[in-house]
Protein backbone atom coordinates (compact mmCIF):
# COMPACT_ATOMS: atom_id res chain seq x y z
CA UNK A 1 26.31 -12.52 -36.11
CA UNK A 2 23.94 -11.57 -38.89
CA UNK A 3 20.30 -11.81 -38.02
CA UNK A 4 18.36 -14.79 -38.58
CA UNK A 5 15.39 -12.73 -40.62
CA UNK A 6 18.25 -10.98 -42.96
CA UNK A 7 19.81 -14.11 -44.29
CA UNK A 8 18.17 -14.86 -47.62
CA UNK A 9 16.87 -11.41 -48.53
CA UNK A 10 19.38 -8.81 -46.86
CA UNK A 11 22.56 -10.37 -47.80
CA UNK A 12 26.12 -8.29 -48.12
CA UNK A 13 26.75 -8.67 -51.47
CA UNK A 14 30.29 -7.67 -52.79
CA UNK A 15 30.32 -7.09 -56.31
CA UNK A 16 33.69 -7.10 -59.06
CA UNK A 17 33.62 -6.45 -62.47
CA UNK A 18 36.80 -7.83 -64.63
CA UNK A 19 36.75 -7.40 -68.26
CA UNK A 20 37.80 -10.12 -70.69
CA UNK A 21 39.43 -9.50 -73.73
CA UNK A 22 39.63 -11.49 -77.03
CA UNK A 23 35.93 -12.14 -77.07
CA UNK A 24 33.10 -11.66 -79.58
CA UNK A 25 30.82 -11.22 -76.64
CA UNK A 26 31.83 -9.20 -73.63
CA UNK A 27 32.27 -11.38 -70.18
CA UNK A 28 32.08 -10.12 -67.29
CA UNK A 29 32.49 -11.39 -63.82
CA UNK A 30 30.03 -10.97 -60.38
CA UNK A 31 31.68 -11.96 -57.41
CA UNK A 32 28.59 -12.31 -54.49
CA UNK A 33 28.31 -13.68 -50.96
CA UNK A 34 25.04 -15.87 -49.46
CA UNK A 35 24.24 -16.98 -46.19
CA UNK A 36 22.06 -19.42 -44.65
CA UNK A 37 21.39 -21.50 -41.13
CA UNK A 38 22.52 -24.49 -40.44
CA UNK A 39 19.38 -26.61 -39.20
CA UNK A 40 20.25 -29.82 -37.30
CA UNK A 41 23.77 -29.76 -38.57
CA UNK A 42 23.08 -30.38 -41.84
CA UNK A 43 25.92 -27.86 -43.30
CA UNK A 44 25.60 -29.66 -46.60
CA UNK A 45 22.39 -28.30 -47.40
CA UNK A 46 23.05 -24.98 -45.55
CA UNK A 47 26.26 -24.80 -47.75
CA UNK A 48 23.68 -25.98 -51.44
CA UNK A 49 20.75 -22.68 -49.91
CA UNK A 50 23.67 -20.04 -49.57
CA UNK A 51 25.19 -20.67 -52.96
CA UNK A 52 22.10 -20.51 -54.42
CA UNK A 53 21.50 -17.50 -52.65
CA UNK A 54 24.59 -16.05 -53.95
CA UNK A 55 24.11 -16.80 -57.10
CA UNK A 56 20.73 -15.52 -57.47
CA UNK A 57 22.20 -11.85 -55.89
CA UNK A 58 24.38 -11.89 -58.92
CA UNK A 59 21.96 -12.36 -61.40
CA UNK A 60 19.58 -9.78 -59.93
CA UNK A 61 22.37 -7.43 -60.05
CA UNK A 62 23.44 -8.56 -63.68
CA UNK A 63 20.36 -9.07 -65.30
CA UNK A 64 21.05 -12.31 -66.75
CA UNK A 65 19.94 -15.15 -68.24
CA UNK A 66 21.01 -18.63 -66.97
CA UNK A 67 20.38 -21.66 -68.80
CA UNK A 68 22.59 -24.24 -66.66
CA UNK A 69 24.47 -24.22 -63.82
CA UNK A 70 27.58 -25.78 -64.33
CA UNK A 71 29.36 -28.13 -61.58
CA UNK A 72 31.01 -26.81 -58.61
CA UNK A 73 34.12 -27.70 -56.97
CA UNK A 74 33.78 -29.98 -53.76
CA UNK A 75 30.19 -31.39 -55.49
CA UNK A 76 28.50 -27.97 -54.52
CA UNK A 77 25.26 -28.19 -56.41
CA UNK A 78 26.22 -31.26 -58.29
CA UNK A 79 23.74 -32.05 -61.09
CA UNK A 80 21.66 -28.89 -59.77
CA UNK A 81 19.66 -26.68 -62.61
CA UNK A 82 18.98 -23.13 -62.14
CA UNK A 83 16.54 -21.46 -64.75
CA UNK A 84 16.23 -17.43 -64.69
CA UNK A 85 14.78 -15.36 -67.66
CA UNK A 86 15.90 -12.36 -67.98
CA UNK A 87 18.70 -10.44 -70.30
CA UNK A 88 22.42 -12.58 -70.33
CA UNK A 89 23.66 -15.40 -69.84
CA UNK A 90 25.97 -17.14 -67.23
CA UNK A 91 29.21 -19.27 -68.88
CA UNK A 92 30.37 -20.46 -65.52
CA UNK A 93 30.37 -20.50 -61.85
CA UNK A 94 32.85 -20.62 -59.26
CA UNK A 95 33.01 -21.59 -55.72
CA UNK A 96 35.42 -18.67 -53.90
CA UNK A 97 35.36 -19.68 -50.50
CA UNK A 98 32.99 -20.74 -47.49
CA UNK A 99 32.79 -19.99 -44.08
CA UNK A 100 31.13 -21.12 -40.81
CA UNK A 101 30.72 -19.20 -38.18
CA UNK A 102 28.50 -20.64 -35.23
CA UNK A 103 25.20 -22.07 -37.08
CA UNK A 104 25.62 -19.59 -40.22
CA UNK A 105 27.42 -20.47 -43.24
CA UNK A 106 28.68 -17.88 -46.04
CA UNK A 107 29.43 -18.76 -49.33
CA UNK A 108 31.44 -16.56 -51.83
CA UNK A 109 30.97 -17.45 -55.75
CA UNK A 110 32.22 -15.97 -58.89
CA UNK A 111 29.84 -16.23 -61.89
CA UNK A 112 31.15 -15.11 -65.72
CA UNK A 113 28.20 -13.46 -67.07
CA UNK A 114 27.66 -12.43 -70.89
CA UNK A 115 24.75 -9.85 -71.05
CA UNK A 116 22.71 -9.78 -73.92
CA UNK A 117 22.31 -6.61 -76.41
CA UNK A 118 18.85 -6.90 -76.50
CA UNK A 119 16.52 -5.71 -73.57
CA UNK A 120 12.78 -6.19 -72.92
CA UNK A 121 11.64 -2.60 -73.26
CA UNK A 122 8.36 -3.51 -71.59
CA UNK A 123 10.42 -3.72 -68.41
CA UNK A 124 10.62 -0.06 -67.88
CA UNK A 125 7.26 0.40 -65.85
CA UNK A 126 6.61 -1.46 -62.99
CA UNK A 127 3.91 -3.89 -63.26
CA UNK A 128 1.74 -3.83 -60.35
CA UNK A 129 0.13 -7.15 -58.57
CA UNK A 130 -3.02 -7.06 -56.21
CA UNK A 131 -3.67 -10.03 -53.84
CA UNK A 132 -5.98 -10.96 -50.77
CA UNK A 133 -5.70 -12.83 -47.62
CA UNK A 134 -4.43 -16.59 -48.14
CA UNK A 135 -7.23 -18.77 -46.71
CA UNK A 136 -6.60 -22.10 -45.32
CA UNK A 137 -8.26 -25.22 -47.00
CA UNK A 138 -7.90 -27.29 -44.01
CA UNK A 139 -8.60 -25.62 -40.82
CA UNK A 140 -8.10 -28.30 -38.32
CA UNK A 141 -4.88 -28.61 -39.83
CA UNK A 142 -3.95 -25.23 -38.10
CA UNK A 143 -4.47 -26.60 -34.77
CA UNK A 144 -0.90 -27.37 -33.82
CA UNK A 145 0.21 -23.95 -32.99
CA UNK A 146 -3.04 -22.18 -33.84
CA UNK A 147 -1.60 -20.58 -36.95
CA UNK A 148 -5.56 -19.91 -37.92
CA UNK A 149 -3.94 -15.78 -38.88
CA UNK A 150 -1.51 -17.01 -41.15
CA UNK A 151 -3.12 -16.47 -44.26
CA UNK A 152 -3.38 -13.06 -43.26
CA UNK A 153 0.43 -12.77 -42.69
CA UNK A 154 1.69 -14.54 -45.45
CA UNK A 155 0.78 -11.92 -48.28
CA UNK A 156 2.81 -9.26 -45.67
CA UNK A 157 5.92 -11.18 -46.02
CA UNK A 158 4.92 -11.76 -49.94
CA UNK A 159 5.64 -8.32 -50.08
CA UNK A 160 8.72 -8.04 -48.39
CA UNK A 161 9.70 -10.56 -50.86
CA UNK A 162 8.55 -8.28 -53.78
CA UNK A 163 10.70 -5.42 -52.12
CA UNK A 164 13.72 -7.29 -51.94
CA UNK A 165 14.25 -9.25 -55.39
CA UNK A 166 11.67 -8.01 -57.65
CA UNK A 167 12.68 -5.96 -60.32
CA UNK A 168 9.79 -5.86 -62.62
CA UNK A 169 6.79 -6.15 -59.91
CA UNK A 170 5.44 -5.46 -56.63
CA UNK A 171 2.38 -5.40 -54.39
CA UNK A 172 0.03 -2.91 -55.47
CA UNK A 173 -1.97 -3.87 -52.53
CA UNK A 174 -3.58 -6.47 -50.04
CA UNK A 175 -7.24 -6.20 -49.95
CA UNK A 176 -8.05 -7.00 -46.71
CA UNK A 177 -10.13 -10.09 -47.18
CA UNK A 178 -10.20 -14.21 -47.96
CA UNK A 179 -11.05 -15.17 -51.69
CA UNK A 180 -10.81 -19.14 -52.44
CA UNK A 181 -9.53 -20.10 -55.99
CA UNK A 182 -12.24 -21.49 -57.37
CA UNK A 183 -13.63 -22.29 -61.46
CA UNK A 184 -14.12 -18.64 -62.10
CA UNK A 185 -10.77 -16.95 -61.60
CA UNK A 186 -10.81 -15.07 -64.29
CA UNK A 187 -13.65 -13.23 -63.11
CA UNK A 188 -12.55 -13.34 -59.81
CA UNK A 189 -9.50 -11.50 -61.15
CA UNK A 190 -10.93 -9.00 -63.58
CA UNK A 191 -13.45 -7.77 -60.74
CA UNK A 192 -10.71 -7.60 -58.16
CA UNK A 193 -7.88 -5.64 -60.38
CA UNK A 194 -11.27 -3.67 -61.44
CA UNK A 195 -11.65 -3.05 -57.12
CA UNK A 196 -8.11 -2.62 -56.69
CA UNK A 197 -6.23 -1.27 -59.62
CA UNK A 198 -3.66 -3.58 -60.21
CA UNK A 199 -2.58 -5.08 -63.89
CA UNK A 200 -2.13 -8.67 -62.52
CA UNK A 201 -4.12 -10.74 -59.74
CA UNK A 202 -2.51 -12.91 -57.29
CA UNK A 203 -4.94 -15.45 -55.82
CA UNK A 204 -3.09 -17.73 -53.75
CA UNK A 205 -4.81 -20.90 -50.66
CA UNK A 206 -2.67 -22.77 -48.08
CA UNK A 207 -3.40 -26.41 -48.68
CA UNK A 208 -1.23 -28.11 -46.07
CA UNK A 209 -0.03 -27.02 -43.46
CA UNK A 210 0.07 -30.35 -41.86
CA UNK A 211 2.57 -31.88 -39.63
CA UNK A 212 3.70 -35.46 -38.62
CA UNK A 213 5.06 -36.42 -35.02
CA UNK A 214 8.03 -39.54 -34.82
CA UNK A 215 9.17 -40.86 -31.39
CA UNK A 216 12.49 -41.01 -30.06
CA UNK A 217 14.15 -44.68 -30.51
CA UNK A 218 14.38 -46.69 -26.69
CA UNK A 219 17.91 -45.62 -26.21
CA UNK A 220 16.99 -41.82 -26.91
CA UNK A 221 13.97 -42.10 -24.32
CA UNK A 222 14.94 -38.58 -22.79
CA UNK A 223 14.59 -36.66 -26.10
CA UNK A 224 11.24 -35.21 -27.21
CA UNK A 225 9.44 -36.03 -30.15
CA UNK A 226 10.05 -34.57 -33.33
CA UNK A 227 7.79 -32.75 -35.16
CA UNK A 228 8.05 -32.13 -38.91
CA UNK A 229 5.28 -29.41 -40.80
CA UNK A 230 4.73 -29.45 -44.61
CA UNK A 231 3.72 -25.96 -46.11
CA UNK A 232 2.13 -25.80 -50.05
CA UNK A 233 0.55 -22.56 -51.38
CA UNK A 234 -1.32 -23.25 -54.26
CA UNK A 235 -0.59 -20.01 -56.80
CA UNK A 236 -2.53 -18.54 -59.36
CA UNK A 237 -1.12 -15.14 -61.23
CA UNK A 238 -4.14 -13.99 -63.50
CA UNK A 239 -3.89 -11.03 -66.63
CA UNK A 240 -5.97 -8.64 -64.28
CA UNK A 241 -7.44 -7.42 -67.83
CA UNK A 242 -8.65 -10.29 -70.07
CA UNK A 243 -8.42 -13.20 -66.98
CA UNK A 244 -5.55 -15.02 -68.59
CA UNK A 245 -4.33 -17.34 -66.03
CA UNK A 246 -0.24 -17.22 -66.47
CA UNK A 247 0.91 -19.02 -63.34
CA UNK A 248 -0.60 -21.85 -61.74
CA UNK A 249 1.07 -24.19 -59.54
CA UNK A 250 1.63 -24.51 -55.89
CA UNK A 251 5.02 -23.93 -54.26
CA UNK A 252 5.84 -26.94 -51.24
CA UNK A 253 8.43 -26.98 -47.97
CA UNK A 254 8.75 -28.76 -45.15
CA UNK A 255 11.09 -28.28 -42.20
CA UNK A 256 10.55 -29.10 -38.28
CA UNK A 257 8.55 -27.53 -36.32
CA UNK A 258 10.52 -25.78 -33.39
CA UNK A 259 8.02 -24.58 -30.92
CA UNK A 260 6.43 -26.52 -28.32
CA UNK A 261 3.25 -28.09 -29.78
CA UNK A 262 0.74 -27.08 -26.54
CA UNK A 263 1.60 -23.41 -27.51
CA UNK A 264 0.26 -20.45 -29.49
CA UNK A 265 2.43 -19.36 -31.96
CA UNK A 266 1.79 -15.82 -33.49
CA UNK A 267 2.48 -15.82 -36.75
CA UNK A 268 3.23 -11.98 -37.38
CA UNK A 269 6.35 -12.32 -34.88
CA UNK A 270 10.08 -12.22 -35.79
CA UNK A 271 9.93 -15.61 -33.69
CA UNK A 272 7.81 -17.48 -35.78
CA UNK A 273 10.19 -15.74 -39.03
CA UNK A 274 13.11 -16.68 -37.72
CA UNK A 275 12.19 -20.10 -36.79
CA UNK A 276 13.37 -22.85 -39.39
CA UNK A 277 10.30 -23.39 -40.00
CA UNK A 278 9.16 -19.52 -41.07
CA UNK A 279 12.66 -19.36 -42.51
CA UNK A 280 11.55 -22.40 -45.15
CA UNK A 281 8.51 -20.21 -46.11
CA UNK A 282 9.84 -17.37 -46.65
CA UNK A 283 12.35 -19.12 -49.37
CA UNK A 284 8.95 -20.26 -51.12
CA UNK A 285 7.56 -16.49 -51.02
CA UNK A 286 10.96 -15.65 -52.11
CA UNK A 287 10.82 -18.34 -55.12
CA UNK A 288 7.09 -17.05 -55.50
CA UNK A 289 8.34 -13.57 -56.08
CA UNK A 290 11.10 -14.28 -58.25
CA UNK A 291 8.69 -16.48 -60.28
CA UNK A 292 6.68 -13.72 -60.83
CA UNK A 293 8.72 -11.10 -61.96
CA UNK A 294 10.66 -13.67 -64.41
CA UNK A 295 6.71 -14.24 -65.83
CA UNK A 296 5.66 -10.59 -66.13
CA UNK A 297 8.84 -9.32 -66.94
CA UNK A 298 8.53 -8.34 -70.99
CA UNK A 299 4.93 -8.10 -70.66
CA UNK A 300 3.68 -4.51 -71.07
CA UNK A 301 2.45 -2.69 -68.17
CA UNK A 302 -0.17 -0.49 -68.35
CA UNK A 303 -2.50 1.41 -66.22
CA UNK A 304 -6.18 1.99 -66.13
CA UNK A 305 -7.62 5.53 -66.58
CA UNK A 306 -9.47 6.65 -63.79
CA UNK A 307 -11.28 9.64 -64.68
CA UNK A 308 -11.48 11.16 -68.20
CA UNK A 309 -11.95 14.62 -69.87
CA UNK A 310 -11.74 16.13 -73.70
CA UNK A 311 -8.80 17.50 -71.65
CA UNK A 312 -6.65 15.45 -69.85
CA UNK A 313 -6.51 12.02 -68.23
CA UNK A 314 -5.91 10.69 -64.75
CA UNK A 315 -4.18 6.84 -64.93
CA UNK A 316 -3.43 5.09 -62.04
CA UNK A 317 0.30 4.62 -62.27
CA UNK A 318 2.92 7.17 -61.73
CA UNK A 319 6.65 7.52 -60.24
CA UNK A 320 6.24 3.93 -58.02
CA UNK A 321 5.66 2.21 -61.16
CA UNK A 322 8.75 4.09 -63.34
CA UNK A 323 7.00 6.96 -64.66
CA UNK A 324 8.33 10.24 -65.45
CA UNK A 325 7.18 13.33 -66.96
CA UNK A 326 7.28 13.54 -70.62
CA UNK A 327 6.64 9.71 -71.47
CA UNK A 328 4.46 9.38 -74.25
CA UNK A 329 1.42 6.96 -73.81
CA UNK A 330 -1.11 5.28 -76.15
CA UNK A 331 -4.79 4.96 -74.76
CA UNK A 332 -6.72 1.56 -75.57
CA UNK A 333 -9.86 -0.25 -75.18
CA UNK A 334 -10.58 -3.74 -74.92
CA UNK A 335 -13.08 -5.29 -76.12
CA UNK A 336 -14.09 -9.19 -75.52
CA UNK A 337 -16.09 -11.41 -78.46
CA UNK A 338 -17.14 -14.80 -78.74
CA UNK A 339 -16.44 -16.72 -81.90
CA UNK A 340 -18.91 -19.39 -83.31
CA UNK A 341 -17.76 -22.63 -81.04
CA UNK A 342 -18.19 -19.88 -78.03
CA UNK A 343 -13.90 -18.96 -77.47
CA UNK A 344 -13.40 -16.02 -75.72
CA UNK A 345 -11.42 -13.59 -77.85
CA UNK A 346 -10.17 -10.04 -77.07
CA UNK A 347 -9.36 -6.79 -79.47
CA UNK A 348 -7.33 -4.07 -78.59
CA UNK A 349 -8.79 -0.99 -79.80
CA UNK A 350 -6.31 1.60 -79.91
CA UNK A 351 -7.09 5.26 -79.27
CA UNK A 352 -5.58 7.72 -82.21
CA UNK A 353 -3.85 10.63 -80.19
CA UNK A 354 -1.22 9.72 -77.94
CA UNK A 355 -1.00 11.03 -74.64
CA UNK A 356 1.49 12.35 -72.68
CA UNK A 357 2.68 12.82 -69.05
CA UNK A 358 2.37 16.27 -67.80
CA UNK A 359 1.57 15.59 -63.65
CA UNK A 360 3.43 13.00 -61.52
CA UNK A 361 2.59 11.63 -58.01
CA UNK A 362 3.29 8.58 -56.64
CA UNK A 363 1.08 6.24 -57.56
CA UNK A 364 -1.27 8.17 -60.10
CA UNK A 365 -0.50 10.88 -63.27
CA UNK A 366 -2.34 13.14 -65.42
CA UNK A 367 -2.06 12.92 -69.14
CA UNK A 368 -2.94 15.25 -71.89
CA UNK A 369 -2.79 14.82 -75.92
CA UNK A 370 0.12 15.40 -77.32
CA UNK A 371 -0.82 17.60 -80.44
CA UNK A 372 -3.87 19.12 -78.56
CA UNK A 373 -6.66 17.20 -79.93
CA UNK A 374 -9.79 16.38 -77.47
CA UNK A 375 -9.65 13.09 -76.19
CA UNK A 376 -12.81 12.34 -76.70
CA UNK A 377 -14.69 8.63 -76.48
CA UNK A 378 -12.61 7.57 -73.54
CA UNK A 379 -13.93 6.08 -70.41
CA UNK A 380 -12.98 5.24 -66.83
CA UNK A 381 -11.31 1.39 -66.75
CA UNK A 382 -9.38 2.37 -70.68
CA UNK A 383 -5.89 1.77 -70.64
CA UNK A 384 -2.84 3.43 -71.03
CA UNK A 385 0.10 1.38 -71.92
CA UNK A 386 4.09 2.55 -72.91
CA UNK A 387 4.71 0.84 -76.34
């Protein structure tokens, strides 16, 4: 049997490609597998989680764009809507077979996919995303279990997230403290991704984690309650350079609560993961990730410059974010202005020689001008972007 913590991230995905002729467009078919528990027998919804999951493996794979997703035989995801941006776009989807085996369920689909000709060419870097601890609004609300750690935890599995379906993003880091979303998150986020380095800001607060209790009926008298937890993480994704806020909306499960309510649950185990309970959060973080990436994806990245010479640059991305020896940068400023009703405006001040890469590590380069000229007027916290 597959392991519980696998299920929605680590899924075997078997992939077929079948040309169709006749065509102005070129179709082309991605055949992938899901899986998913069964929680209190409910196979229906087990059955609606693992085609999703499917699905969503195919169009990470394909790169597509889905605008609808059409009917499915036996009522599987009847009336459902998927929405993905990205580069294609799915005609139709199949149901191939499904399969049950103890509380698991797999679901094979088949999805005719048309990619597009046109790419987002701001895609090829990485775009790196900073975050902090997740603090919890309510406290008393973690007493049932004393989860009072998880909002150091849940960024940890954010990034698992990040590792497993993002293609556009990940985690730059997790600074190791609590920040509350408040009025002021752009300057939250422009002094944080200033701190930390990333282009984007994720500032994130639990807001319920609370849980309600029903009693077994008379004739059920030797069953024990049954406890059902609600889970919202209020999001915010913020331009770590001019404060834009671009997401901002929380993301809300609830499933029962499995563990016995007079004990400590630790909420960095594989038991509290694998529980249906961690299992319904980690479909949010996966939805969070996804979310993301589909936001950032055709913005440009860029990278800050961390130290500056009439010689040579150092920037703060390098072969984690997609760089490789050779590119060709341009160096900008940014400036921010006021007009007369008191908008904040900014101006991109672009630098005149282009830069190029010419020393590679990991998560940092060094750039020099292309033709030779000094690179002079350029200070720590410029830019570099690929444009």
């Amino acid at each position: 049997m597959v392991p519980v913590n696998t299920l929605f991230s680590l899924l075997a995905v078997a992939l077929s490609l079948c040309t169709l002729c006749s065509f102005q467009a070129q179709a082309i078919w991605f055949e992938a597998s899901g899986q998913a528990v069964v929680h209190n027998g409910d196979k229906r919804h087990a059955r609606k989680m693992a085609t999703q999951e499917a699905l969503k493996q195919a169009l990470m794979f394909a790169g597509a764009r889905v605008n609808s997703v059409q009917q499915l035989v036996d009522g599987l995801l009847q009336d459902d809507r998927l929405e993905v941006r990205a580069g294609g776009e799915v005609n139709k989807v199949e149901l191939i077979h499904e399969n049950y085996q103890g509380d698991i369920v797999t679901v094979a689909i088949r999805a005719d996919i048309f990619p597009q000709e046109s790419q987002c060419r701001a895609s090829d870097y990485q775009k790196s995303v900073v975050t902090t601890w997740f603090p919890i609004r309510n406290k008393q609300q973690a007493t049932l279990g004393q989860l009072y750690n998880i909002g150091k935890d849940l960024p940890r599995q954010l990034h698992r997230s990040f590792s497993a379906t993002s293609q556009h993003a990940n985690i730059h880091s997790v600074e190791n403290f609590y920040v509350t979303p408040g009025n002021d998150l752009s300057r939250q986020a422009t002094a944080l991704a200033r701190k930390a380095g990333g282009q984007f800001v994720l500032l994130a607060e639990i807001t319920d984690i609370s849980n309600q209790q029903s009693d077994p009926s008379m004739l059920a008298f030797w069953k024990d309650s049954e406890i059902n937890r609600n889970f919202t993480l209020d999001v915010h994704l913020i331009n770590g350079m001019t404060g834009e806020v671009l997401i901002s909306q929380p993301f809300h499960t609830q499933s029962d609560w499995p563990f016995d309510p007079h004990n400590t649950v630790d909420t960095a185990s594989n038991t509290f993961w694998q529980s249906s309970y961690g299992s319904a959060i980690r479909q949010q973080l996966d939805d969070l990730a996804q979310r993301i990436d589909e936001e950032i994806a055709c913005l440009p990245a860029h990278g800050r410059v961390l130290q500056s010479s009439h010689q040579q640059l150092s920037i703060d991305i390098g072969k984690a974010h997609g760089v490789s020896l050779g590119d060709r940068l341009k160096v900008f400023k940014l400036n921010q202005f006021y007009d007369p009703m008191g908008n904040s405006h900014y101006q991109y001040q672009v630098h005149p020689v282009e830069v190029q890469v010419t020393r590679l590590s990991l998560r940092s380069s060094v750039v020099e001008s292309v033709n030779g000229v000094p690179l002079a007027n350029i200070q720590p916290n410029d830019f570099v972007s690929r444009r």
